[in-house]
Protein backbone atom coordinates (compact mmCIF):
# COMPACT_ATOMS: atom_id res chain seq x y z
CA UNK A 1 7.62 5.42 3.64
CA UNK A 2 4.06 4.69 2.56
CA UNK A 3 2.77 1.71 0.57
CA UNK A 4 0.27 3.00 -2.01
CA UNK A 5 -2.45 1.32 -3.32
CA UNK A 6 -4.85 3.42 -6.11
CA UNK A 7 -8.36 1.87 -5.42
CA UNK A 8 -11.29 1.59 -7.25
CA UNK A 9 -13.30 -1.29 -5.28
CA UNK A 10 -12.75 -3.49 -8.06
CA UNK A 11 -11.69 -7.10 -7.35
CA UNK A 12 -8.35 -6.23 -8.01
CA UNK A 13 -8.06 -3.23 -6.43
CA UNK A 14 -8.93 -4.95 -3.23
CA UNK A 15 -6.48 -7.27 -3.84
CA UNK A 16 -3.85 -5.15 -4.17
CA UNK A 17 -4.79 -3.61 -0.82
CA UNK A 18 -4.90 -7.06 0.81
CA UNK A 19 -1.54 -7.73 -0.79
CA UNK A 20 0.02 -4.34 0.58
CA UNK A 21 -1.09 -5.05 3.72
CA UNK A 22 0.59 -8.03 4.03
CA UNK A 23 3.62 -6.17 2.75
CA UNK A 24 3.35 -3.54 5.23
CA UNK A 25 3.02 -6.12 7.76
CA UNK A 26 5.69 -7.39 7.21
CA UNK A 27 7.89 -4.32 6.40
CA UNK A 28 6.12 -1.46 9.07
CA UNK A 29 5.01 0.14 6.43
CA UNK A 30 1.44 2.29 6.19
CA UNK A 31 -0.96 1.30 3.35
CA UNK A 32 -2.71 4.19 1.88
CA UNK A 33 -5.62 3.39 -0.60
CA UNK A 34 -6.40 6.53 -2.99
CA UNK A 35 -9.62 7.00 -5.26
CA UNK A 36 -9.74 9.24 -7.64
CA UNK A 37 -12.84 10.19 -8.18
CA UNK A 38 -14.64 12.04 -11.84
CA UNK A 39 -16.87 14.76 -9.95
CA UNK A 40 -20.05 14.34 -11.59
CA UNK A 41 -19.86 12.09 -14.21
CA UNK A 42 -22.71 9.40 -13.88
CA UNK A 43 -21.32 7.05 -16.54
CA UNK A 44 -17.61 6.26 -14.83
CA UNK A 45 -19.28 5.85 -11.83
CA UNK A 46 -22.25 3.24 -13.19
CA UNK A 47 -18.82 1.43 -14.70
CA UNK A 48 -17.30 1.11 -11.50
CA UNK A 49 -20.20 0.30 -9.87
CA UNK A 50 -20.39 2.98 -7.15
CA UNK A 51 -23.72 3.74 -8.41
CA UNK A 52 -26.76 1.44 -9.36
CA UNK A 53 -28.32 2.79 -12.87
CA UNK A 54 -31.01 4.34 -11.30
CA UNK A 55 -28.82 6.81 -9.08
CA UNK A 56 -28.02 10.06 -9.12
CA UNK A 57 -24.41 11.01 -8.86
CA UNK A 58 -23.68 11.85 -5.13
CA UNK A 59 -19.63 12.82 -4.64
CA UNK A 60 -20.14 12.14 -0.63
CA UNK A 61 -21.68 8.96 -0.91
CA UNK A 62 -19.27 7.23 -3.38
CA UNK A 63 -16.63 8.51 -0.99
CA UNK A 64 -18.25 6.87 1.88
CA UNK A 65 -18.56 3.63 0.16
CA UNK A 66 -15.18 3.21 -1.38
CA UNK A 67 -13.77 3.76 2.11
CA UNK A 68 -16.21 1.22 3.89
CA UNK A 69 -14.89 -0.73 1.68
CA UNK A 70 -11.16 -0.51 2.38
CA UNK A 71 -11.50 -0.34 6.02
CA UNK A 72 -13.76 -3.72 5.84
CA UNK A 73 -11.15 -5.01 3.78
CA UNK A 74 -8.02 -3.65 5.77
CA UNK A 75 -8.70 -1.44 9.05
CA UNK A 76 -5.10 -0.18 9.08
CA UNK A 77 -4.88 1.59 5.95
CA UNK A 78 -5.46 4.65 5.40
CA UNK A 79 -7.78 6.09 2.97
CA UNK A 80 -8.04 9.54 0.71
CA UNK A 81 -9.71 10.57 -2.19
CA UNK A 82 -8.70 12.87 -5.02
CA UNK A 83 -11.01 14.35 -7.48
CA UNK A 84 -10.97 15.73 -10.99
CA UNK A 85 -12.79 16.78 -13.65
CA UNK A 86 -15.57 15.28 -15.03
CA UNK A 87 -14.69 14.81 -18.34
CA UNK A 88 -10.85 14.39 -16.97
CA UNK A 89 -8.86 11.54 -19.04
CA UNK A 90 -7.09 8.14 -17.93
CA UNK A 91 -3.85 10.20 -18.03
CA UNK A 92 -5.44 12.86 -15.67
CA UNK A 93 -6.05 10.39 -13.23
CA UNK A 94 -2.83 8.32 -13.49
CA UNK A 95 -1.00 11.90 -12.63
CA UNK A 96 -3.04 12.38 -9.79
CA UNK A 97 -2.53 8.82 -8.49
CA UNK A 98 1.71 9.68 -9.08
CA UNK A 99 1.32 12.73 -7.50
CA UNK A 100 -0.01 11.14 -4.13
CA UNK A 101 2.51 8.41 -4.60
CA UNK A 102 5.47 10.81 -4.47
CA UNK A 103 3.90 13.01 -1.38
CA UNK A 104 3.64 10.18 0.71
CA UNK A 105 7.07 9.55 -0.45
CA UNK A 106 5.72 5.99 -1.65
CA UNK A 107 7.93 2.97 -1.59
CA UNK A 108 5.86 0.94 -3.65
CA UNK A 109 2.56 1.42 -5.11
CA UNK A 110 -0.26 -1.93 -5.49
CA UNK A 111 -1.72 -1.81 -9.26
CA UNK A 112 -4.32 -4.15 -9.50
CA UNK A 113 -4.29 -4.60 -13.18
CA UNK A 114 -5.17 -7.17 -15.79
CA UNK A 115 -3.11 -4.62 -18.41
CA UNK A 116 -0.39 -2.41 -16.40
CA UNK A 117 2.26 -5.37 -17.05
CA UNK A 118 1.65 -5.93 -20.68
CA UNK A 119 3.45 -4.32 -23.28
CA UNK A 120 0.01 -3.17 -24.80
CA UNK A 121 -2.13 -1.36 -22.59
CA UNK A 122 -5.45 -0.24 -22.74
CA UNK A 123 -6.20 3.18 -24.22
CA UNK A 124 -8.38 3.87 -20.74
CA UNK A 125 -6.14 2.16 -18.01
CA UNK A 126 -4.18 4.23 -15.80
CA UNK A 127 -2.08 1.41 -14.78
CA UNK A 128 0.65 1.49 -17.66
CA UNK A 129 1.18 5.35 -16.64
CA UNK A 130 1.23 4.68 -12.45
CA UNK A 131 3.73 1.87 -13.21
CA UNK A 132 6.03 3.92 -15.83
CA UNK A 133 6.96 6.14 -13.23
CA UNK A 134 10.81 5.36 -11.34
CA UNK A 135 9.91 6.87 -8.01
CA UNK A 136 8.85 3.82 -6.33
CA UNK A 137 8.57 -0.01 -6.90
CA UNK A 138 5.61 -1.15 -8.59
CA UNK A 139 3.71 -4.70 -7.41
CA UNK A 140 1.17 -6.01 -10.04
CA UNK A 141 -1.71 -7.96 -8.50
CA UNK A 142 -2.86 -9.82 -11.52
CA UNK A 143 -4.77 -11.80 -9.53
CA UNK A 144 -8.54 -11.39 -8.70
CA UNK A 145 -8.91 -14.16 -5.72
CA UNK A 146 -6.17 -13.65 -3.22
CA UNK A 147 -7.21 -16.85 -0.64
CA UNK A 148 -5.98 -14.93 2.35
CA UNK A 149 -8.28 -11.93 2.26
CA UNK A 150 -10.92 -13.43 4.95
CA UNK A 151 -7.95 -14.90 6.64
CA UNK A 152 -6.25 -11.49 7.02
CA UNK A 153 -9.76 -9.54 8.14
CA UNK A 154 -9.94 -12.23 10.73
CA UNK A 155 -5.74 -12.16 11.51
CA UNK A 156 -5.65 -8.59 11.98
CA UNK A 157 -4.87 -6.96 15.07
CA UNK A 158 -6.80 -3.89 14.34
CA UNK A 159 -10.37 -4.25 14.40
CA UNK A 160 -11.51 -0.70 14.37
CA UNK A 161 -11.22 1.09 11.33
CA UNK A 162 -8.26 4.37 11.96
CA UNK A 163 -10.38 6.89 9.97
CA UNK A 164 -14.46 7.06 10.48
CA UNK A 165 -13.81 10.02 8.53
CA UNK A 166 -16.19 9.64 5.65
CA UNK A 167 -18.50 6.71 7.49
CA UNK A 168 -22.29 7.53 6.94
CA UNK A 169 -24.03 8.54 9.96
């Protein structure tokens, strides 16, 4: 079984992936962050900051970035990224995360989510949809500031990253 973690490099979506890895720690579980990328749209990615406002939109380097990220964050997960249309809606994306989350035959999936708890949910939050579905057990990381992220990077016994996969040369 897999623990799932949909990641965005927002503060929360790092720490739900901090939080999972503690869980799969503890359980022997993998970690998988996915992104789920909107092939060529410039303005989702300027939201999610994977793009200054000057830059072009560039599908390999985004990639590259968000999975820096998690590996910095936690070298044991694994990382893979999904993408769909450009113009593809929140419910789009929240099926592709569900998808993944039933391949890997997910026992929980991570939400980092201000919303996905709450009985109203944003119009544009994939969360509500993720955590609707009774396939797996769904953790809510509500919060942004997890104090043991630096103390995990420097705890873990796995200092090289498993994937270099999508590293920059």
């Amino acid at each position: 079984m897999t623990l799932v973690v949909p990641f965005d490099g927002s503060l929360l979506a790092e720490a739900a992936l901090v939080r999972a890895t503690e869980f799969g720690n503890v359980f022997d579980e993998d970690v998988l962050a996915v992104s789920i990328i909107k092939n060529g749209n410039t303005d989702y990615a300027r939201e999610h900051g994977w793009i200054g406002q000057d830059e072009e939109f560039d599908l390999d380097s985004i990639v590259s970035e968000l999975h820096i990220q998690v590996t910095d964050l936690c070298p044991s997960a694994d990382f893979r990224h999904k993408v769909v249309g450009r113009y593809a809606p929140s419910g789009s994306v929240a099926k592709r995360l569900r998808k993944v989350a039933r391949e890997e035959d997910a026992s929980m999936v991570f939400l980092g989510s201000e919303n996905a708890g709450h009985i109203v949910s944003a119009v544009g939050s994939v969360g509500p949809t993720v955590a609707a579905d009774d396939a797996y057990d769904v953790v809510i990381v509500r919060d942004r500031s997890p104090a043991k992220i630096a103390k995990l990077q420097n705890a873990s016994p796995v200092k090289n990253p498993k994937s270099d996969f999508y590293f920059p040369d």
